[in-house]
C-alpha atoms as a PDB file:
ATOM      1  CA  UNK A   1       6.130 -13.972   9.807  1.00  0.00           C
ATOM      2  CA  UNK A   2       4.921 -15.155   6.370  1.00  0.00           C
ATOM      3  CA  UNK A   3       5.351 -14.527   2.743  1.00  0.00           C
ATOM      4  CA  UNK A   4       2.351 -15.352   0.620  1.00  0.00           C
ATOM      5  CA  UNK A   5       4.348 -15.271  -3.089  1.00  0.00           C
ATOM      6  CA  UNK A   6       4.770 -17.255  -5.759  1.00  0.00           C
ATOM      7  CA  UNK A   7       8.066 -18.315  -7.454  1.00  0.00           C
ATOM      8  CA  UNK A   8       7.675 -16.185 -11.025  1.00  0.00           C
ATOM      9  CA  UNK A   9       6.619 -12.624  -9.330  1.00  0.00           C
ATOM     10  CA  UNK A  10       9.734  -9.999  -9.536  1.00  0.00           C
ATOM     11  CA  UNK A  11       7.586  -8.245  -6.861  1.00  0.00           C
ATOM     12  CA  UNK A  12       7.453 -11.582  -4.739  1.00  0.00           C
ATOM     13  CA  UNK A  13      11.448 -12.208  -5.426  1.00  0.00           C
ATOM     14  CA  UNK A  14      12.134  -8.589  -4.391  1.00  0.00           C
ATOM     15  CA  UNK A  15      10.687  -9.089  -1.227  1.00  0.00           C
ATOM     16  CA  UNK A  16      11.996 -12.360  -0.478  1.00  0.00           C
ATOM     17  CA  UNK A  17      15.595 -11.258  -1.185  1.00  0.00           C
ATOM     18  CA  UNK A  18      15.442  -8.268   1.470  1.00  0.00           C
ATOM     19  CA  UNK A  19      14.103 -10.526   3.808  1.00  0.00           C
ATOM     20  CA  UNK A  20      16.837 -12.897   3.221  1.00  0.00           C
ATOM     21  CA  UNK A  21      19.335 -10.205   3.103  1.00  0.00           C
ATOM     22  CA  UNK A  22      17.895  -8.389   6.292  1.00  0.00           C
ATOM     23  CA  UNK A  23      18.207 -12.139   7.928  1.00  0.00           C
ATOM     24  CA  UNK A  24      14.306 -11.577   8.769  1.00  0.00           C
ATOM     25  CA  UNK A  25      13.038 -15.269  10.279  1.00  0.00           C
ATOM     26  CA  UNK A  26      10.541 -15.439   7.706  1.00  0.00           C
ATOM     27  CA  UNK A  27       8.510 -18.314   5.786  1.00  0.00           C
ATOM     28  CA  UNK A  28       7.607 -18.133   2.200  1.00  0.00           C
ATOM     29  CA  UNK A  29       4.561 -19.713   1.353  1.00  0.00           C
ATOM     30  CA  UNK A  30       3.631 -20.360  -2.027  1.00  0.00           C
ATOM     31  CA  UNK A  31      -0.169 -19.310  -3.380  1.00  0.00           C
ATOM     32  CA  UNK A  32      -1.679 -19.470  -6.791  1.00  0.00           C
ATOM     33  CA  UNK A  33      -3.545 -16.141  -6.907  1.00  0.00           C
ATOM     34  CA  UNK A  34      -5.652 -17.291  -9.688  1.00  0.00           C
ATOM     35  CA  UNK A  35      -7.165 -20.456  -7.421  1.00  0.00           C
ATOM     36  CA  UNK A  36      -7.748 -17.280  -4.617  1.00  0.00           C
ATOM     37  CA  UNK A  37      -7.121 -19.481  -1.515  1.00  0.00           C
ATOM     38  CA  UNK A  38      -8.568 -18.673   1.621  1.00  0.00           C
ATOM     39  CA  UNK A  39      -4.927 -17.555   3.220  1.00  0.00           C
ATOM     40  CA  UNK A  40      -4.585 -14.926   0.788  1.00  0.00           C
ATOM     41  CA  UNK A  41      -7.893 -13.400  -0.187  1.00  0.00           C
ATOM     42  CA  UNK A  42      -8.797 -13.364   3.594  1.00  0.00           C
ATOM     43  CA  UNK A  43      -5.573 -11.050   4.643  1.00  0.00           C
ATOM     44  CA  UNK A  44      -5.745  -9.037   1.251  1.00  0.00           C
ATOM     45  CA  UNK A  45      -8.567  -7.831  -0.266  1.00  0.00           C
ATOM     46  CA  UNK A  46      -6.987  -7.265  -3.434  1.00  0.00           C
ATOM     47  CA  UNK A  47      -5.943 -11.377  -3.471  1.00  0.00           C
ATOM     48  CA  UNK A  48      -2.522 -10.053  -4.940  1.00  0.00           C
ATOM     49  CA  UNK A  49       1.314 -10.891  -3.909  1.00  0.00           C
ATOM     50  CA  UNK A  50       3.182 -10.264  -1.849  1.00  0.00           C
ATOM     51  CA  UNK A  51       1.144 -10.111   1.097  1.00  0.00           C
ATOM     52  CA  UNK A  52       3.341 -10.095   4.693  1.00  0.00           C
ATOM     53  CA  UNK A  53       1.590 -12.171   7.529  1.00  0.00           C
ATOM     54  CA  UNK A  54       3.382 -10.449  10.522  1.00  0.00           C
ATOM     55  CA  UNK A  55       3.178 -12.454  13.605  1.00  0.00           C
ATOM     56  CA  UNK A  56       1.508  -9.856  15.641  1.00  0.00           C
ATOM     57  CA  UNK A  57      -1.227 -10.401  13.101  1.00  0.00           C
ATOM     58  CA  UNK A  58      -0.892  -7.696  10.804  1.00  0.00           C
ATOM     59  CA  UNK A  59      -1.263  -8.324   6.901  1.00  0.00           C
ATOM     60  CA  UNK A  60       0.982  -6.163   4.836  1.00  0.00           C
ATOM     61  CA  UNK A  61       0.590  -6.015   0.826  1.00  0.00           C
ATOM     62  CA  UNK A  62       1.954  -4.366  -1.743  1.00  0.00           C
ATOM     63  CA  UNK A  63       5.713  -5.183  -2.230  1.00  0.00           C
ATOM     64  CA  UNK A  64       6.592  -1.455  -1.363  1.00  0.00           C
ATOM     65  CA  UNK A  65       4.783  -1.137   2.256  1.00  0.00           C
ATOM     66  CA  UNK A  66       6.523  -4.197   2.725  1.00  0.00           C
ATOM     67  CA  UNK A  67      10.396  -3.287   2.041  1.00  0.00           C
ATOM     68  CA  UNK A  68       9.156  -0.062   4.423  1.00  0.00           C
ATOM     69  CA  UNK A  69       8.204  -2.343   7.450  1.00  0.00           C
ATOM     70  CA  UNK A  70      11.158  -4.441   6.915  1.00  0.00           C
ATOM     71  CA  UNK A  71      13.019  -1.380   6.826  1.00  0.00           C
ATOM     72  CA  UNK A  72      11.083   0.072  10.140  1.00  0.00           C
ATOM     73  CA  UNK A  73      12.038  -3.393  11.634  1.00  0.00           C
ATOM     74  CA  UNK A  74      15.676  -4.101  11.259  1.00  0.00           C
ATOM     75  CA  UNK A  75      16.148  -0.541  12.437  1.00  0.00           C
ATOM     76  CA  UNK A  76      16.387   1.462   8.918  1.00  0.00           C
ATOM     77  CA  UNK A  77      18.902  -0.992   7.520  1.00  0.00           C
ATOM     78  CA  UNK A  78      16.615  -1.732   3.904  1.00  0.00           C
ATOM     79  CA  UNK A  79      17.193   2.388   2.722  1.00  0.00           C
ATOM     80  CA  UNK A  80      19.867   4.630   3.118  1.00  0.00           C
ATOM     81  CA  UNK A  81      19.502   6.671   6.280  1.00  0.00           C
ATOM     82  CA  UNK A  82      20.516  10.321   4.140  1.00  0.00           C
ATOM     83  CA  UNK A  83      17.577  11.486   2.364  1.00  0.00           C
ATOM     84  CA  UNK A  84      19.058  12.218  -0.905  1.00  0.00           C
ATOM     85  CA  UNK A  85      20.349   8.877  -1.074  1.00  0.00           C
ATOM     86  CA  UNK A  86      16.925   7.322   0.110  1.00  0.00           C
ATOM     87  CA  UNK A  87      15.146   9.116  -2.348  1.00  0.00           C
ATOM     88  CA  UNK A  88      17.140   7.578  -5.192  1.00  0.00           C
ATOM     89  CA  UNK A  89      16.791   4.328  -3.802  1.00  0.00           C
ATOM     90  CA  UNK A  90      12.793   4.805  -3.728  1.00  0.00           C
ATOM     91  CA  UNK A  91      12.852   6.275  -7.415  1.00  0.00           C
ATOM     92  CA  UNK A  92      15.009   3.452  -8.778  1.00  0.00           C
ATOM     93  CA  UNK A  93      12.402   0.859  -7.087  1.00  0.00           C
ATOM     94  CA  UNK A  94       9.683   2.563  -8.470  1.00  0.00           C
ATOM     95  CA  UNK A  95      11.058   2.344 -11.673  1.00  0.00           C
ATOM     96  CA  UNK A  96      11.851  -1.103 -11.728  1.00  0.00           C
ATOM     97  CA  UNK A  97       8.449  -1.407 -10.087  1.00  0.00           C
ATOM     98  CA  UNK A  98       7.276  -0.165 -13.371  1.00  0.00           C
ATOM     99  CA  UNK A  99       8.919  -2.032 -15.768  1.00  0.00           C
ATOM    100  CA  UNK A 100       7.534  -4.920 -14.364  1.00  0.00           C
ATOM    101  CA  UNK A 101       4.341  -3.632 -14.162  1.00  0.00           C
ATOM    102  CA  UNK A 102       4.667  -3.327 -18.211  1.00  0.00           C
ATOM    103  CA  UNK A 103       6.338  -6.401 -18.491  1.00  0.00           C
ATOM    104  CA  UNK A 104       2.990  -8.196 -16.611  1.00  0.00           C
ATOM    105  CA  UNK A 105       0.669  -6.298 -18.805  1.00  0.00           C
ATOM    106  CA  UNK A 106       2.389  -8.106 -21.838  1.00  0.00           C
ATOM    107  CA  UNK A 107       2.787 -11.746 -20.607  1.00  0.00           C
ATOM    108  CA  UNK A 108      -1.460 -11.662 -19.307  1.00  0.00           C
ATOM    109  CA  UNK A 109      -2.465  -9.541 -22.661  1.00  0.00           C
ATOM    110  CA  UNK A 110      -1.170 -13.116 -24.067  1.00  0.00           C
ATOM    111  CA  UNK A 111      -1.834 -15.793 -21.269  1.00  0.00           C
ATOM    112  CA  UNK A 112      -5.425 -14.345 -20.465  1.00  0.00           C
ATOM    113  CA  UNK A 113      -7.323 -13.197 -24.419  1.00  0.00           C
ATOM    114  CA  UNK A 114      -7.824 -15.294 -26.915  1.00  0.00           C
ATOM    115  CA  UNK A 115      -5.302 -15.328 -29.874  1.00  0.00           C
ATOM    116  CA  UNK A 116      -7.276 -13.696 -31.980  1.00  0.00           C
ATOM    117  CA  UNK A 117      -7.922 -10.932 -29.153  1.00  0.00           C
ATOM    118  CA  UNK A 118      -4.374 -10.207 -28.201  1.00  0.00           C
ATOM    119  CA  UNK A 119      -4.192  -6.233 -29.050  1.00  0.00           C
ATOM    120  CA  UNK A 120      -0.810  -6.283 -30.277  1.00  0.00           C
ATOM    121  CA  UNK A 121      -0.547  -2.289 -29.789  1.00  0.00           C
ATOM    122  CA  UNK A 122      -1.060  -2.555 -26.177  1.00  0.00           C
ATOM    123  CA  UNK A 123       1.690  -5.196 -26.242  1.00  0.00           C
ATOM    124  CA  UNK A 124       4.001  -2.807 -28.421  1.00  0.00           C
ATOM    125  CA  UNK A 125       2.889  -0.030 -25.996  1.00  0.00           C
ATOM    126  CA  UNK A 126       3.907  -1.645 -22.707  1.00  0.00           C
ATOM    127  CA  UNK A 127       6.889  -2.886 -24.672  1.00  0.00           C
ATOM    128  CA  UNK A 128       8.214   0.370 -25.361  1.00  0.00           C
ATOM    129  CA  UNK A 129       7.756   1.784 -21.923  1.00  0.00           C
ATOM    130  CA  UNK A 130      10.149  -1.195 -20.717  1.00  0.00           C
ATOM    131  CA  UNK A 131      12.418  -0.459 -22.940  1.00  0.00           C
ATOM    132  CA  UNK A 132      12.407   2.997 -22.226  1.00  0.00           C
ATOM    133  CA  UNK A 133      12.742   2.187 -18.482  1.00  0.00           C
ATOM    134  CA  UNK A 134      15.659  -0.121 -18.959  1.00  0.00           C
ATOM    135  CA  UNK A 135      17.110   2.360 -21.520  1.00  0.00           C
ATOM    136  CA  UNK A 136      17.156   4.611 -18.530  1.00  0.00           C
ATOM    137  CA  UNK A 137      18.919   2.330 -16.359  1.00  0.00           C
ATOM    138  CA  UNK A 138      21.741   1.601 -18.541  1.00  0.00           C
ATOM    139  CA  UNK A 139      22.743   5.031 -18.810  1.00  0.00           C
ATOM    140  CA  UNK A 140      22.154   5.852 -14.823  1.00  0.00           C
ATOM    141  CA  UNK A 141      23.267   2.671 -14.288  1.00  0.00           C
ATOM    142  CA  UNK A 142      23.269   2.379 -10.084  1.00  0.00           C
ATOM    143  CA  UNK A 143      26.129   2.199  -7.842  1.00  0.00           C
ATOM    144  CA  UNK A 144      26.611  -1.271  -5.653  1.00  0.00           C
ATOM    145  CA  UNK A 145      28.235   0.076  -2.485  1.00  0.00           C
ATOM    146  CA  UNK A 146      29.051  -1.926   0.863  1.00  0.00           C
ATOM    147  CA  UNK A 147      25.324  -2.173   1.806  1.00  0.00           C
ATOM    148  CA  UNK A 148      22.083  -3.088  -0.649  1.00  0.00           C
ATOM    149  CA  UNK A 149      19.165  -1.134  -0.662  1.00  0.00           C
ATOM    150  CA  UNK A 150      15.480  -1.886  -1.846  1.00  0.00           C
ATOM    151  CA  UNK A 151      16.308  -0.059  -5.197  1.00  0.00           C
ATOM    152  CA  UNK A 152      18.775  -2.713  -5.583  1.00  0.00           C
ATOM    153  CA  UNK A 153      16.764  -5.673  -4.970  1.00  0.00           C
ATOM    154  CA  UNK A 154      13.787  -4.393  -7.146  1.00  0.00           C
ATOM    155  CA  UNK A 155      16.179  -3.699 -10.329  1.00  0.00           C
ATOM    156  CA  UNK A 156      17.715  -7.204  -9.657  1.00  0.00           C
ATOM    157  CA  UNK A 157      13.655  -8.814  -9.388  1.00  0.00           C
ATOM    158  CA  UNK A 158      13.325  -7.160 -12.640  1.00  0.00           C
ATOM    159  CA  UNK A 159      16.148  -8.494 -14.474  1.00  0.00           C
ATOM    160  CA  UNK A 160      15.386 -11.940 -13.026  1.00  0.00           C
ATOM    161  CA  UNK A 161      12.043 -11.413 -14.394  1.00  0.00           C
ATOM    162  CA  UNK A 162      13.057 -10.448 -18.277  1.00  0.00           C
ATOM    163  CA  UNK A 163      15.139 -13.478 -18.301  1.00  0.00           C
ATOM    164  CA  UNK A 164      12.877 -15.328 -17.035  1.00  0.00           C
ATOM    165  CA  UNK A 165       9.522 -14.635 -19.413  1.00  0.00           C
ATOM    166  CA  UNK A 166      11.831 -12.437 -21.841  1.00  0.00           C
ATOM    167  CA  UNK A 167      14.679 -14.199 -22.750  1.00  0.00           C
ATOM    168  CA  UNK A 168      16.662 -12.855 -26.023  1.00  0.00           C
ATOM    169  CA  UNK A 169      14.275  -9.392 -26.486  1.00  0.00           C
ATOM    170  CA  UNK A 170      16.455  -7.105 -24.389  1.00  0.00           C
ATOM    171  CA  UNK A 171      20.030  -8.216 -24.006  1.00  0.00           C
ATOM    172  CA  UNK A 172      22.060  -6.799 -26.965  1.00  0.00           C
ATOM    173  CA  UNK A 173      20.884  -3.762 -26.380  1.00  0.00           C
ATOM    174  CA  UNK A 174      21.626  -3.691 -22.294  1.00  0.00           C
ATOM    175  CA  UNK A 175      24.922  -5.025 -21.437  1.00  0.00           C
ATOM    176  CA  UNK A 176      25.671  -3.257 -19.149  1.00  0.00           C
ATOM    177  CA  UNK A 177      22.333  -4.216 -17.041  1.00  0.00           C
ATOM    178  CA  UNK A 178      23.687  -7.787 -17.467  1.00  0.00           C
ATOM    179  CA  UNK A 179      27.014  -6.513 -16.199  1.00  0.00           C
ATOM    180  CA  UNK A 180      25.084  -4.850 -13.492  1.00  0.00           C
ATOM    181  CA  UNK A 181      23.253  -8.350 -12.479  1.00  0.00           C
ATOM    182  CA  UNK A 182      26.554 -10.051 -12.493  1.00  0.00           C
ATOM    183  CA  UNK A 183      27.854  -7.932 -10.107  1.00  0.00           C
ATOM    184  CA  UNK A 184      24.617  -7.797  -7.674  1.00  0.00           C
ATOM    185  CA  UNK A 185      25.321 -11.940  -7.946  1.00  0.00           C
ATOM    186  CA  UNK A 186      28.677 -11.971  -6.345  1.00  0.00           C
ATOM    187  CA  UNK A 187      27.301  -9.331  -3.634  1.00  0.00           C
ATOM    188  CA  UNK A 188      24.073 -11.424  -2.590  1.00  0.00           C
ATOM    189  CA  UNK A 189      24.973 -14.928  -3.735  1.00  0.00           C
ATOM    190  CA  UNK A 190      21.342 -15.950  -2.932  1.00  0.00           C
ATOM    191  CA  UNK A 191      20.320 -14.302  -5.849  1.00  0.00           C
ATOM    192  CA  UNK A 192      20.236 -17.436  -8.311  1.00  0.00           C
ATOM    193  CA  UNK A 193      17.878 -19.207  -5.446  1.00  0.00           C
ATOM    194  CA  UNK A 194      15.365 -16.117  -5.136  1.00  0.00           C
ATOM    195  CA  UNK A 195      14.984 -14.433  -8.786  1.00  0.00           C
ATOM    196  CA  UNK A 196      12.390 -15.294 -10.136  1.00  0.00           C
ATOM    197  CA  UNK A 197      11.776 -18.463 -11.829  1.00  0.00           C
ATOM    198  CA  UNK A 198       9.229 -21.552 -12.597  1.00  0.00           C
END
């Protein structure tokens, strides 16, 4: 199978790190989705990333249906198998899910307008949603048991991410998110290889 991702995405690095951690035979190819090449907007119509390439020739996007497949492949092994659990897994993805989707809104409000366009409210806005979302997390700070979970690899994809485009903004107020990282680190050393980064 086939990754179509790029190196900055916390979505991409998500995936990529349950694939690694589910010891899935897969091959990450890089794309630019701004150039659209032919590989990506052909298998998703929405020319965004992820997209899975499955070898049976299925294309899979949106970083969600694909932590489920891999899931539905290595036999239920991404999610915890008791639905309580599962369900916190899924919320605690979605969240991080959404932080990121904040976090993005910021970084093209100021790659993609003109300077004099940026609409610094609509920065401030997203901005406070993060922080609201990682405010959350520090005080229901998730457990790191024997096995990792999707949940786990999305809050770790977000975390990569603010250090990556957000250095110094969010630290002193989170330790314990940093703490957090640390400790995902030692449990999936690929971590440093995967997050995302130029």
């Amino acid at each position: 199978m086939k990754i179509l991702c790029a190196p900055t995405s916390p979505y991409s690095s998500k995936v990529r790190m349950a694939a690694r951690y589910l010891e899935l035979d897969a091959i990450e190819i890089r794309v630019d989705t701004n150039a659209g090449p032919a590989i990506l907007v052909d298998n998703n119509p929405l020319g965004k990333i992820p997209t899975l390439l499955t070898d049976d020739g299925l294309s899979i996007f949106d970083s969600v249906a694909i932590m489920h497949y891999f899931d539905r492949l290595k036999g239920k092994k991404l999610y915890p198998a008791k639905n309580g659990k599962r369900t916190e897994a899924e919320i605690l993805e979605a969240l991080c899910d959404g932080i990121c989707d904040c976090l993005l809104a910021i970084v093209y409000e100021r790659r993609f307008r003109d300077e004099e366009k940026v609409h610094q409210p609509w920065i401030d806005r997203q901005w406070k949603k993060a922080v609201s979302g990682l405010n959350h997390l520090s005080v229901h700070l998730p457990k790191i048991g024997k096995r990792l979970h999707g949940g786990h690899f999305a809050l770790a994809a977000t975390l990569g991410y603010l250090d990556l485009r957000f250095k110094e903004q969010w630290e002193a107020d989170h330790a314990e998110l940093i703490g957090w990282g640390r400790e995902f680190e030692k449990k999936f050393a690929a971590y440093g290889e995967l997050k995302p980064q130029t």
